[in-house]
PDB file of N, CA and C in Angstrom:
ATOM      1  N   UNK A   1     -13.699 -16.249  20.408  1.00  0.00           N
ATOM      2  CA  UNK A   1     -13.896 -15.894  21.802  1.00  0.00           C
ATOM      3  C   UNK A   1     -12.529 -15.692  22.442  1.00  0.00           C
ATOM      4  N   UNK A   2     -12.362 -14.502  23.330  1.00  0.00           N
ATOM      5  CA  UNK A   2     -11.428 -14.281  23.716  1.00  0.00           C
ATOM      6  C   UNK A   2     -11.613 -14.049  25.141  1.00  0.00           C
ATOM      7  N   UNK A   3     -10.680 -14.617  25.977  1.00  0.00           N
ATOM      8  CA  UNK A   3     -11.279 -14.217  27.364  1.00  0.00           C
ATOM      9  C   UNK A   3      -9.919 -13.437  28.251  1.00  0.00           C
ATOM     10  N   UNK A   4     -10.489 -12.186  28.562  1.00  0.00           N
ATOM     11  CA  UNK A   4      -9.642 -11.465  29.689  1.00  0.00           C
ATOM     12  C   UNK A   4      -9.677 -11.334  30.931  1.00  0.00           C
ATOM     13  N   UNK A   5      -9.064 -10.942  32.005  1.00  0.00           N
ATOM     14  CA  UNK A   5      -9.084 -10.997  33.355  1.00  0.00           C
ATOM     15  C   UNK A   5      -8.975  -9.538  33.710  1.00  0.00           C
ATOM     16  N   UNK A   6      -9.733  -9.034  34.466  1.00  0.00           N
ATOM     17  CA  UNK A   6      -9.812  -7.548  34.985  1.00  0.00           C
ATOM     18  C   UNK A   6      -8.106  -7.809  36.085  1.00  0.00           C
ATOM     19  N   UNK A   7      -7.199  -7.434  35.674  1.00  0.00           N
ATOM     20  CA  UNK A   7      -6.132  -7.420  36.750  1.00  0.00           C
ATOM     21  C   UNK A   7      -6.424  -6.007  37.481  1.00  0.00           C
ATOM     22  N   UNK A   8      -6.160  -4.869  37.474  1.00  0.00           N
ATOM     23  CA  UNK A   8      -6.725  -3.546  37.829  1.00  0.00           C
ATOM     24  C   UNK A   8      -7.347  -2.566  37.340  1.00  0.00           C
ATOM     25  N   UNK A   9      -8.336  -1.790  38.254  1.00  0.00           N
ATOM     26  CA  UNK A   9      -9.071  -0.615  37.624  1.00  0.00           C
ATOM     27  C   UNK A   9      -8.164   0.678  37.858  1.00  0.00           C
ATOM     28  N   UNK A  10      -7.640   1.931  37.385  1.00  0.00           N
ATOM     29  CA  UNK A  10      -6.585   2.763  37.159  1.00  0.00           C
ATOM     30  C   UNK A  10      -7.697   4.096  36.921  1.00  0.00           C
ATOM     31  N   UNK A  11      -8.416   4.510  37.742  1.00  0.00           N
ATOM     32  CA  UNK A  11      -9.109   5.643  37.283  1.00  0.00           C
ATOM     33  C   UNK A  11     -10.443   5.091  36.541  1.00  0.00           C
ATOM     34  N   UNK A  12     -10.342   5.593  35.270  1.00  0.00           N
ATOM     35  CA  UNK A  12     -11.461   5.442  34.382  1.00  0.00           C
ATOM     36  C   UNK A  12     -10.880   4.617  33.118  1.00  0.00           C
ATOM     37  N   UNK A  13      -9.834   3.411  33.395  1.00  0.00           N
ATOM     38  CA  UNK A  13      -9.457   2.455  32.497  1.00  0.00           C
ATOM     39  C   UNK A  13      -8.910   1.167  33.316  1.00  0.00           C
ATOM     40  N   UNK A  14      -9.415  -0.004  32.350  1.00  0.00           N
ATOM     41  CA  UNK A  14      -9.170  -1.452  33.205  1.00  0.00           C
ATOM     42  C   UNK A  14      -8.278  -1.569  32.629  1.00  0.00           C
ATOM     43  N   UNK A  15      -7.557  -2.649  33.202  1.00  0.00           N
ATOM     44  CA  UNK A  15      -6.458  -3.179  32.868  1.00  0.00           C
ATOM     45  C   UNK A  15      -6.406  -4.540  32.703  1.00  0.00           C
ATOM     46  N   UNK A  16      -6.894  -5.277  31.217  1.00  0.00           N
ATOM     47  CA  UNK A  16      -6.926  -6.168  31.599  1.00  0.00           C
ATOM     48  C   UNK A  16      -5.674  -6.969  31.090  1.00  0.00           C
ATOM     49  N   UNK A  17      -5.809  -8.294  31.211  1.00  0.00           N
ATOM     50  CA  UNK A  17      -4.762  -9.350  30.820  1.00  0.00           C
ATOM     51  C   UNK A  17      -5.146 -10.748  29.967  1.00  0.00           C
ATOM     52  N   UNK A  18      -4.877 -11.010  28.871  1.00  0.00           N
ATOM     53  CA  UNK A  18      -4.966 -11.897  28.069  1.00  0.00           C
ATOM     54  C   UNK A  18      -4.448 -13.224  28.691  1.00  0.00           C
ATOM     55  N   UNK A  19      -5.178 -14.109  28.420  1.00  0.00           N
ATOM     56  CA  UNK A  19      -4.871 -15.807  28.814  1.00  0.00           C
ATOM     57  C   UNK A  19      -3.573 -15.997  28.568  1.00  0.00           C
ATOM     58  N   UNK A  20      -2.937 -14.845  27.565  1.00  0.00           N
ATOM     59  CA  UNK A  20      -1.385 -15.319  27.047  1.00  0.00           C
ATOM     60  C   UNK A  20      -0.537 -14.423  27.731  1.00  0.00           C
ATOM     61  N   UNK A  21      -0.731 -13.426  28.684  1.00  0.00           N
ATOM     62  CA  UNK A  21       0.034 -12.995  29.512  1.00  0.00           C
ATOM     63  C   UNK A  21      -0.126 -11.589  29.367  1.00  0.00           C
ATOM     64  N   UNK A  22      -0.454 -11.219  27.960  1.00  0.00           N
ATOM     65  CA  UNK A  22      -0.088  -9.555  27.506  1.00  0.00           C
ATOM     66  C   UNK A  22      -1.257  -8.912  27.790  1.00  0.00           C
ATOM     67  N   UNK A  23      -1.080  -7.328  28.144  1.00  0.00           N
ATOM     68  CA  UNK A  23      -1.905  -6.790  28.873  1.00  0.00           C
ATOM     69  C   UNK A  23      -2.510  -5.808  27.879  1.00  0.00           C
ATOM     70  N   UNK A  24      -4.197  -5.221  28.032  1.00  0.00           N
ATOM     71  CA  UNK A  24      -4.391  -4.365  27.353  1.00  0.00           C
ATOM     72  C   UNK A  24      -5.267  -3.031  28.198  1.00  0.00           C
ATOM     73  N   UNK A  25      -5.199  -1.860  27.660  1.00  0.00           N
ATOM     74  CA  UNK A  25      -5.977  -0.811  28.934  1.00  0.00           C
ATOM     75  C   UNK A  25      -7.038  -0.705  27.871  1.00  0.00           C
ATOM     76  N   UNK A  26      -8.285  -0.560  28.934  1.00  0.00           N
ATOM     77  CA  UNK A  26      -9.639  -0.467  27.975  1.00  0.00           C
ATOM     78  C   UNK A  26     -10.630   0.913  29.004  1.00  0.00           C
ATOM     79  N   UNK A  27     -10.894   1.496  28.480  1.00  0.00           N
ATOM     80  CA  UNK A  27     -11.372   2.660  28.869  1.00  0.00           C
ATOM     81  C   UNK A  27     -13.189   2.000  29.961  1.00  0.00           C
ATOM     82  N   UNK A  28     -13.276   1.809  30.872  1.00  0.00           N
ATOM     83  CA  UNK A  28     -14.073   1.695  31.937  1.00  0.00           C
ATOM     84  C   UNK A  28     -15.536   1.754  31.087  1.00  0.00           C
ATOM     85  N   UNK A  29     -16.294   2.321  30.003  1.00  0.00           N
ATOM     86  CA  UNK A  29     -17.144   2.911  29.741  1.00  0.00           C
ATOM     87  C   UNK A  29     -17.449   2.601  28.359  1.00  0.00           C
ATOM     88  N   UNK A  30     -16.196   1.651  28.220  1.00  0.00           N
ATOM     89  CA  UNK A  30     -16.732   0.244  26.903  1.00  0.00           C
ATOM     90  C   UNK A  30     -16.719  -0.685  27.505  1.00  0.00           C
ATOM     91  N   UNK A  31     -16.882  -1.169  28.609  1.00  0.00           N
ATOM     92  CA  UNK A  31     -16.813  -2.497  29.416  1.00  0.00           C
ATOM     93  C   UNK A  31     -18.234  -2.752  30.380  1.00  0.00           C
ATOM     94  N   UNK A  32     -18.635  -3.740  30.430  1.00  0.00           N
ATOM     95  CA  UNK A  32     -19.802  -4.252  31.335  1.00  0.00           C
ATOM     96  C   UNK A  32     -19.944  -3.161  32.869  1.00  0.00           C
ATOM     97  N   UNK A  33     -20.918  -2.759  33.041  1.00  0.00           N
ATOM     98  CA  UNK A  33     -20.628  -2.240  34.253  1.00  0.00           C
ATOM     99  C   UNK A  33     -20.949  -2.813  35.787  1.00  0.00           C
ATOM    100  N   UNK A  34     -19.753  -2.648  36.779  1.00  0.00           N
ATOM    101  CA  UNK A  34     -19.730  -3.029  38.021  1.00  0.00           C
ATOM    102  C   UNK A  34     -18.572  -3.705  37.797  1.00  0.00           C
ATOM    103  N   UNK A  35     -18.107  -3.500  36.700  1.00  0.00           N
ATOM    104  CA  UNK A  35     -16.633  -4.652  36.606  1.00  0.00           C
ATOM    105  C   UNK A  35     -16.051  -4.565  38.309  1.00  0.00           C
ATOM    106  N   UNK A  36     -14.708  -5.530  38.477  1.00  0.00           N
ATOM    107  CA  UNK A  36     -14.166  -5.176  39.461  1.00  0.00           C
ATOM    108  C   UNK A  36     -12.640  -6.311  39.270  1.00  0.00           C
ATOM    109  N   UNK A  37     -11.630  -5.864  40.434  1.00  0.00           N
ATOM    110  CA  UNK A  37     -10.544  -6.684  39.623  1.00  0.00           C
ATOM    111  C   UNK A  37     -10.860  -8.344  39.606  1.00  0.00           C
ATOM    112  N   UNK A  38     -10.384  -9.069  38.814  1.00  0.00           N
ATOM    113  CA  UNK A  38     -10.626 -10.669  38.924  1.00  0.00           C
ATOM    114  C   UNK A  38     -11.883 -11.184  38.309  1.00  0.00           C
ATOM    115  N   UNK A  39     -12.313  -9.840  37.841  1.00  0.00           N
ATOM    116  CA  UNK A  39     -13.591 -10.578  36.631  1.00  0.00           C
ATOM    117  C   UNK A  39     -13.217 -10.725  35.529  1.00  0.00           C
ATOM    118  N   UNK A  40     -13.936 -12.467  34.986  1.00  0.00           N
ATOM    119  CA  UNK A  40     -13.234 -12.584  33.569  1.00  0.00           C
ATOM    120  C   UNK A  40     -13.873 -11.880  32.211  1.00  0.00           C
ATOM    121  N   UNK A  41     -13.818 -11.243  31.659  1.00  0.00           N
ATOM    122  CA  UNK A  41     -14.373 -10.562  30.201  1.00  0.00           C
ATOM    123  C   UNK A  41     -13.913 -11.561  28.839  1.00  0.00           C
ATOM    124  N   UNK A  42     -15.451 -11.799  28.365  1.00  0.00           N
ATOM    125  CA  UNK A  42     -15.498 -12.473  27.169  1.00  0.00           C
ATOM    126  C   UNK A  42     -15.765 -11.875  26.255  1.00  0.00           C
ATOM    127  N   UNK A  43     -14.471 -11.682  25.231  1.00  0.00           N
ATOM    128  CA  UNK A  43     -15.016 -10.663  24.204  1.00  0.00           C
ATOM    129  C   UNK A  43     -15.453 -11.868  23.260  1.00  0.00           C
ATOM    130  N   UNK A  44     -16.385 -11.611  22.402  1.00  0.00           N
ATOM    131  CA  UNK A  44     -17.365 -12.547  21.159  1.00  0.00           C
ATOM    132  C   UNK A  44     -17.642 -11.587  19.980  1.00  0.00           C
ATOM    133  N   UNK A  45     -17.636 -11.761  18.640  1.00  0.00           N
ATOM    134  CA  UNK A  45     -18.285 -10.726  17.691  1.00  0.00           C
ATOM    135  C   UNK A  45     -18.523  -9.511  18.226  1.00  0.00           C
ATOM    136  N   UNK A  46     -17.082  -9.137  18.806  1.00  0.00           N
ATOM    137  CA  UNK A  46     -17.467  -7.688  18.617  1.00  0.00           C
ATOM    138  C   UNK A  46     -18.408  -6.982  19.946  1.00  0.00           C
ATOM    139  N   UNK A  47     -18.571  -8.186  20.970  1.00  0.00           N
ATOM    140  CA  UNK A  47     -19.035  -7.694  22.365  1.00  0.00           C
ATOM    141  C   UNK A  47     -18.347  -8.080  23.608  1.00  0.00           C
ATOM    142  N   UNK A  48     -18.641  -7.618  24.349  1.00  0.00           N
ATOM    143  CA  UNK A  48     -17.561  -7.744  25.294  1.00  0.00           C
ATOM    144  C   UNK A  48     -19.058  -8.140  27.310  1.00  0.00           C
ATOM    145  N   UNK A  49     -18.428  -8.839  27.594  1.00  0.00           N
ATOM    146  CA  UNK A  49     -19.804  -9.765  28.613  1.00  0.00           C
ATOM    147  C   UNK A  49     -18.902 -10.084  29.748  1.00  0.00           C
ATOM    148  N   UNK A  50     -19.547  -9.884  30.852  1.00  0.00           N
ATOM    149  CA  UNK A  50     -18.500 -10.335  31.784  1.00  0.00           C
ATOM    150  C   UNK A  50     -19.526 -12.032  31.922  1.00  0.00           C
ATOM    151  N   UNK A  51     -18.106 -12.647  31.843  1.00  0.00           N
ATOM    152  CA  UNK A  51     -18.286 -14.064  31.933  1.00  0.00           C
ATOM    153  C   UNK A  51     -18.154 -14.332  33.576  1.00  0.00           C
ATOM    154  N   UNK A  52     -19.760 -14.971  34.214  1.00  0.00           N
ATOM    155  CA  UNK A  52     -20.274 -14.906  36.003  1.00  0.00           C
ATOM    156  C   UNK A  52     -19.384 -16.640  36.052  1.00  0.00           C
ATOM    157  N   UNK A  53     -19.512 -17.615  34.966  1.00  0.00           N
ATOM    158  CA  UNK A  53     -19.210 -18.821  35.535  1.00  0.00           C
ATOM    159  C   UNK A  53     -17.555 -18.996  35.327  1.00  0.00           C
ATOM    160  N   UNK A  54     -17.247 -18.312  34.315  1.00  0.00           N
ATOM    161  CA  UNK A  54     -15.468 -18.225  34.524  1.00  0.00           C
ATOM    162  C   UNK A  54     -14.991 -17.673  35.889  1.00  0.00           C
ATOM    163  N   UNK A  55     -15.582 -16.694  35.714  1.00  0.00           N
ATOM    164  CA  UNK A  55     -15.160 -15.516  37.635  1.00  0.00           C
ATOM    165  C   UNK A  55     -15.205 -16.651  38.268  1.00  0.00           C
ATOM    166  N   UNK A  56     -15.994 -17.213  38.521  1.00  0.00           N
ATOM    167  CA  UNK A  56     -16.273 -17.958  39.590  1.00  0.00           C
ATOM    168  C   UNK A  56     -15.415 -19.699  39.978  1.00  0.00           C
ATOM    169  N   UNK A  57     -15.435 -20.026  38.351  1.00  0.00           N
ATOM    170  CA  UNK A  57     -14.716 -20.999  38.508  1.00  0.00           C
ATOM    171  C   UNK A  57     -13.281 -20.784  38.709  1.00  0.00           C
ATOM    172  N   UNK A  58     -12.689 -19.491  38.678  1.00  0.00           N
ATOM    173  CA  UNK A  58     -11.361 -19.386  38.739  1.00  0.00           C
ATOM    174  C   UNK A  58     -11.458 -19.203  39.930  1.00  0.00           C
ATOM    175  N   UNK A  59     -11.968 -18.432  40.777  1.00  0.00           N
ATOM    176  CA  UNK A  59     -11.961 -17.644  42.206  1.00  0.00           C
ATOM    177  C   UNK A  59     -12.020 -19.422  42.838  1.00  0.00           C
ATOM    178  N   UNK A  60     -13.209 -19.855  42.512  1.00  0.00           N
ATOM    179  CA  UNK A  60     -13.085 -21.026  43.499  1.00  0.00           C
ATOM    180  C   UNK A  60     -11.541 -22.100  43.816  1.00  0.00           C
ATOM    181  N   UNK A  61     -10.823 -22.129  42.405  1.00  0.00           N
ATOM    182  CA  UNK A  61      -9.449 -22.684  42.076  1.00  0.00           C
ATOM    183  C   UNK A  61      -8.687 -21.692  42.778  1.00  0.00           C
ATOM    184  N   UNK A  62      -8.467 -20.710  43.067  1.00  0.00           N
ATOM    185  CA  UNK A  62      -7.634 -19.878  43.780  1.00  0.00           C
ATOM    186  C   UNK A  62      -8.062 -19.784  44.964  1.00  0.00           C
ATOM    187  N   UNK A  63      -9.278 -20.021  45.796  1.00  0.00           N
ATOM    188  CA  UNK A  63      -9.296 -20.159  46.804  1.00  0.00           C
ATOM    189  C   UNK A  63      -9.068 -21.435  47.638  1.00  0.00           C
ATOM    190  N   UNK A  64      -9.451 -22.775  46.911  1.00  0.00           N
ATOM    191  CA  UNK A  64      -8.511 -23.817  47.054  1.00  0.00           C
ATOM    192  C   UNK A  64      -7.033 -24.144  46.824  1.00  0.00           C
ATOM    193  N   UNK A  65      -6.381 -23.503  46.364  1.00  0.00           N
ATOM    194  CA  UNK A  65      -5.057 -22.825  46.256  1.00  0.00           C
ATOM    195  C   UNK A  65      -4.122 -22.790  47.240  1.00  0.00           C
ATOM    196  N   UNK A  66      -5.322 -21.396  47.456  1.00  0.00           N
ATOM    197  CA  UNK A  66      -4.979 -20.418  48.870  1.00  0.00           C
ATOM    198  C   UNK A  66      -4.874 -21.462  50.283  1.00  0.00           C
ATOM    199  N   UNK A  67      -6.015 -22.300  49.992  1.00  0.00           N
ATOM    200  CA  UNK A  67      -6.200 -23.116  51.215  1.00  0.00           C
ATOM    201  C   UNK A  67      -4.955 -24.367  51.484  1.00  0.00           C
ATOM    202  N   UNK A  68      -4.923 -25.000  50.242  1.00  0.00           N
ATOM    203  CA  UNK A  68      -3.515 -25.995  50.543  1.00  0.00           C
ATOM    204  C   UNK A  68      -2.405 -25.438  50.762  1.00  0.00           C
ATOM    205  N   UNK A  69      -2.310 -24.537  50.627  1.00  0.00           N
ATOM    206  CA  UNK A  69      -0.718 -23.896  51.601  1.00  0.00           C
ATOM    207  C   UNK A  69      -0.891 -23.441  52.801  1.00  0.00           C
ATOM    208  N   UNK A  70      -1.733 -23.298  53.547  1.00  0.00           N
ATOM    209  CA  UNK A  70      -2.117 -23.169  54.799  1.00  0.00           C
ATOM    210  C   UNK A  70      -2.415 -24.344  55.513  1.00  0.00           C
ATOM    211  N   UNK A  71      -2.657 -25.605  55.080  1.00  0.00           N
ATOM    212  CA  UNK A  71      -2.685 -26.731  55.356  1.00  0.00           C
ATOM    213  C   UNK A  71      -1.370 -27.309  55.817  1.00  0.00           C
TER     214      UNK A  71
END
């Protein structure tokens, strides 16, 4: 299992980013559709799923984040 992060959409290719920093472009139309930036993609045997409880658990950590520096 490999998990990526939608950093940007560029036309008709994502851009995503590996847990280890390095980036890869994947053509829009091998990927889950409705992607959008900050969704996480779980590739598994050869499929590729947008992972709803990663998105979410990260977004929530970055929005508590966001919030203690405004504090």
């Amino acid at each position: 299992m490999k998990l990526f992060t939608v950093d940007r959409i560029e036309g008709d290719i994502a851009v995503l980013e590996c847990e280890n920093g390095d980036c890869v472009n994947m053509e829009l139309k091998n990927l889950p559709k409705n992607i959008k930036e900050g969704d996480v993609l779980n590739f598994e045997n050869g499929s590729c799923f947008l992972d709803e409880s990663e998105t979410k658990a990260r977004s929530e950590k970055i929005k508590k984040m966001m919030e203690s520096l405004f504090e």
